[in-house]
Protein backbone atom coordinates (compact mmCIF):
# COMPACT_ATOMS: atom_id res chain seq x y z
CA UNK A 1 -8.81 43.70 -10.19
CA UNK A 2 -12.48 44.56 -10.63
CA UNK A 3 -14.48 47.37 -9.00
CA UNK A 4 -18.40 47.09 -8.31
CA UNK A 5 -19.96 50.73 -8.95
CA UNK A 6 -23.18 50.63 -7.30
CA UNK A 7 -25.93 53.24 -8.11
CA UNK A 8 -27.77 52.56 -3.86
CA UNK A 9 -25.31 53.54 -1.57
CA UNK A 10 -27.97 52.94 1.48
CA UNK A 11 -26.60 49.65 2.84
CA UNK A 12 -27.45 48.35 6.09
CA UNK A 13 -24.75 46.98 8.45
CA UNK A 14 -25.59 43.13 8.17
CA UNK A 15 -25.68 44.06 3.91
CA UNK A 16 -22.36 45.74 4.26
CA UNK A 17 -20.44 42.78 5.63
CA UNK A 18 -22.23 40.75 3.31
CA UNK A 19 -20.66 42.41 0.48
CA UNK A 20 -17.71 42.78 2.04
CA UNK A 21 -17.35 38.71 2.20
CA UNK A 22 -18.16 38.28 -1.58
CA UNK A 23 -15.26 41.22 -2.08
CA UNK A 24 -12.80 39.11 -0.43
CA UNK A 25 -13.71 36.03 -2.33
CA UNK A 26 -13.87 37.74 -5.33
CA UNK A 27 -10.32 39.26 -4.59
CA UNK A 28 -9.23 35.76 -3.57
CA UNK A 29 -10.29 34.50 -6.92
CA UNK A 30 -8.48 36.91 -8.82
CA UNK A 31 -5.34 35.54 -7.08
CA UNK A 32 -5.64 31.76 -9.10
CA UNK A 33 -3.09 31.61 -11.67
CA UNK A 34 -5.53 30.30 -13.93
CA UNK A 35 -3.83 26.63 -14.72
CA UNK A 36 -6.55 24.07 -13.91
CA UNK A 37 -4.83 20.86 -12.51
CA UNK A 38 -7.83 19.13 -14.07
CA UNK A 39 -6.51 19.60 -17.92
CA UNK A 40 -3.44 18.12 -17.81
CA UNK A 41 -2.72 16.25 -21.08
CA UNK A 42 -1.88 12.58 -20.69
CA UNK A 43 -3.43 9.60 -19.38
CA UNK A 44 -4.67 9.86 -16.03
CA UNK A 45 -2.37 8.09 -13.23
CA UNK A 46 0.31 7.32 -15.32
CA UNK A 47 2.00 10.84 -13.54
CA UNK A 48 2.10 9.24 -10.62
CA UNK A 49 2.56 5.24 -11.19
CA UNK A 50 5.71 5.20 -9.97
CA UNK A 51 5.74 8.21 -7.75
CA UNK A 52 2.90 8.00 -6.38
CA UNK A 53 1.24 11.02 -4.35
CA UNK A 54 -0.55 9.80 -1.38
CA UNK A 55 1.29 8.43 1.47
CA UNK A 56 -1.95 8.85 4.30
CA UNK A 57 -4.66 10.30 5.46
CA UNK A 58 -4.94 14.22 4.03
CA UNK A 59 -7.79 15.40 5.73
CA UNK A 60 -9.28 15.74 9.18
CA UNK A 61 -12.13 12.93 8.35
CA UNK A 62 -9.68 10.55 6.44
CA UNK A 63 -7.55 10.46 9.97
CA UNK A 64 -9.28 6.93 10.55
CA UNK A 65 -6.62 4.39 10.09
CA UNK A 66 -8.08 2.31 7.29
CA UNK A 67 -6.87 4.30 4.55
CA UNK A 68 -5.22 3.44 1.07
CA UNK A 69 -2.42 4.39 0.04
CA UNK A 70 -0.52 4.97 -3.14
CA UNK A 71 3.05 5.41 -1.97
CA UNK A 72 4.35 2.26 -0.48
CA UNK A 73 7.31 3.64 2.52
CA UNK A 74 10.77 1.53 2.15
CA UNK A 75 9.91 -0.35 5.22
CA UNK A 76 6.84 -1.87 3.59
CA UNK A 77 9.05 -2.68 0.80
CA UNK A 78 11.91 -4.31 2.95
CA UNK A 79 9.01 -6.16 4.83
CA UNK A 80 7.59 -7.88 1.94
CA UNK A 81 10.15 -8.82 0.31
CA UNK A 82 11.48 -10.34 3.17
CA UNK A 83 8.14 -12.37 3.32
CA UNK A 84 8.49 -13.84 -0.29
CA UNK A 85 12.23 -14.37 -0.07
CA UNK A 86 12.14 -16.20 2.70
CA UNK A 87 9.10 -18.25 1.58
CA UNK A 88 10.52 -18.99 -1.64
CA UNK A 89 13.88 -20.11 0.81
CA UNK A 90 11.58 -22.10 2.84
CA UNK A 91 10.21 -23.75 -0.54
CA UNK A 92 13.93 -24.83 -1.93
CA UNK A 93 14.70 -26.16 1.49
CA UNK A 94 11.39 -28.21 1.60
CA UNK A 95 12.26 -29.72 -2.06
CA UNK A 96 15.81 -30.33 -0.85
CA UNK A 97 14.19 -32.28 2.58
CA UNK A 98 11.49 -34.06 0.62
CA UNK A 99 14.23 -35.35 -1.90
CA UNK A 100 16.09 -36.85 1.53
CA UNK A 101 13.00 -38.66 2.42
CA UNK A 102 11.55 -36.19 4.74
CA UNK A 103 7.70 -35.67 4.57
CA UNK A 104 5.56 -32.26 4.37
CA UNK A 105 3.67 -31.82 7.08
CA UNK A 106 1.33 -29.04 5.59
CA UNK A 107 -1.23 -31.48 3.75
CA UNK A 108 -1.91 -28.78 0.76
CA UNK A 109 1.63 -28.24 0.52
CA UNK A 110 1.74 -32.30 0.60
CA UNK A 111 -0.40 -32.67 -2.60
CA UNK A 112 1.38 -29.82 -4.66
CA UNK A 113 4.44 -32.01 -4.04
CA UNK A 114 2.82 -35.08 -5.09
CA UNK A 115 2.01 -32.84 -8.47
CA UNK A 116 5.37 -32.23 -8.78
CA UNK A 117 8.07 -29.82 -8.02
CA UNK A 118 7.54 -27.04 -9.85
CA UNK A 119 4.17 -27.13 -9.40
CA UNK A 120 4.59 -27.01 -5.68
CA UNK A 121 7.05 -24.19 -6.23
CA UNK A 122 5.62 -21.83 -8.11
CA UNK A 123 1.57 -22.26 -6.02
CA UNK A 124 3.39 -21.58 -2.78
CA UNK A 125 5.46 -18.21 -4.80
CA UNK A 126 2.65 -17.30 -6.47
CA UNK A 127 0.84 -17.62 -3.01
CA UNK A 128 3.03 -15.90 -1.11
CA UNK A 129 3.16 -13.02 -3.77
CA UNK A 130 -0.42 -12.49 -4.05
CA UNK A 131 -0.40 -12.70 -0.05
CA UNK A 132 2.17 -9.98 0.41
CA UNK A 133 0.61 -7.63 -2.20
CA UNK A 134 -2.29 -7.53 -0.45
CA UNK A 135 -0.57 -6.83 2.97
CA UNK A 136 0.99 -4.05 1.09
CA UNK A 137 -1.77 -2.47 -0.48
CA UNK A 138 -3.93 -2.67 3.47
CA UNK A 139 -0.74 -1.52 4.97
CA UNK A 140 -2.60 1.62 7.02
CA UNK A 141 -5.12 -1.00 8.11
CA UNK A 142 -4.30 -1.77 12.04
CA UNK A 143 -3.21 -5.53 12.23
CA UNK A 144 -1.59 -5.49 9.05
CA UNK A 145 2.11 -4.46 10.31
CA UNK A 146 1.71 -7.50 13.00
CA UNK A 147 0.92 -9.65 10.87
CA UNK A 148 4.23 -9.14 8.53
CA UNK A 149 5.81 -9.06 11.39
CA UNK A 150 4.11 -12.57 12.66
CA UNK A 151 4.69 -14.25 9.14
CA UNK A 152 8.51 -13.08 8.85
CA UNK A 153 9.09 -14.26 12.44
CA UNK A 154 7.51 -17.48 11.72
CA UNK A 155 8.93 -18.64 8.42
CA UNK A 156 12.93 -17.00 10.28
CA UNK A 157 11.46 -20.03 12.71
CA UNK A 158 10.72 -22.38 9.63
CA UNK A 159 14.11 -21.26 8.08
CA UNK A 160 15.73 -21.88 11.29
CA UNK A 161 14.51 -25.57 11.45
CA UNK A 162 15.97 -26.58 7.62
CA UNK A 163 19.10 -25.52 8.65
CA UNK A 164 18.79 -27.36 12.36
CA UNK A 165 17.88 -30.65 9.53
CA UNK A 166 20.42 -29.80 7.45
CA UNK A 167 23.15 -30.64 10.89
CA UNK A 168 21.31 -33.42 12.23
CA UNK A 169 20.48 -35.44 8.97
């Protein structure tokens, strides 16, 4: 560590715990191991792309609940997957019902089926996927975790009528 010689010695008392504050940073400094986190080698990010580091909020002003995230919890996971697996079961069950006979109610969904299958498919997947990313990525936001919920409890409803059509017809 460092010592100060100083040639004055008359210090005041308001001068002497002034210096006595810039001792303790300077002492405080000293204690840095001297690795900047700044000059790691690599491309920034990529240390964390699948890792991630931040879950929440880390400070006192970020406590407001619209905050970003990037590490995405297993129940956000479970949650939207759910959402696109059972819209994508909803779509095979609509394509099965609509080869029956049966008509789509939805009128957008009603045109992509006049397109044709696939294109019907893969608008309502790609949709749904675009739709569920973007849940995920405002998941801290305060509606966000009702509204997964709502959609998963309405398409288990939607899921639960194909199979009710499946019995009767």
């Amino acid at each position: 560590m460092m010592q100060f010689v100083f040639c004055c010695t008359c210090f005041d008392e308001a001068e002497l715990n002034l210096f006595e504050v810039y001792s303790m940073n300077f002492e405080m400094a000293e204690k840095r191991s001297g690795d900047d986190r700044r000059n790691v080698k690599g491309r920034p990010g990529i240390r964390y792309l699948l890792m991630g580091k931040r879950k929440g909020p880390r400070r006192g002003e970020e406590l407001q609940p619209n905050i970003y995230a990037e590490v995405y919890g297993l129940k956000i996971f479970l949650a939207s997957f759910s959402l696109v697996f059972l819209s994508t079961l909803d779509a095979m069950f609509t394509l099965y019902h609509v080869g029956r006979g049966a008509q789509e109610v939805n009128p957008g969904m009603n045109y992509l089926l006049q397109m044709g299958d696939s294109e019907f498919f893969y608008v309502k997947y790609s949709l749904t996927c675009l739709g569920a990313l973007f849940l995920c990525i405002h998941k801290n936001f305060p509606y966000v975790k009702k509204i997964l919920i709502s959609l998963i409890l309405i398409y288990l409803f939607v899921i639960s009528w194909h199979i009710f059509l499946l019995k009767v017809y």
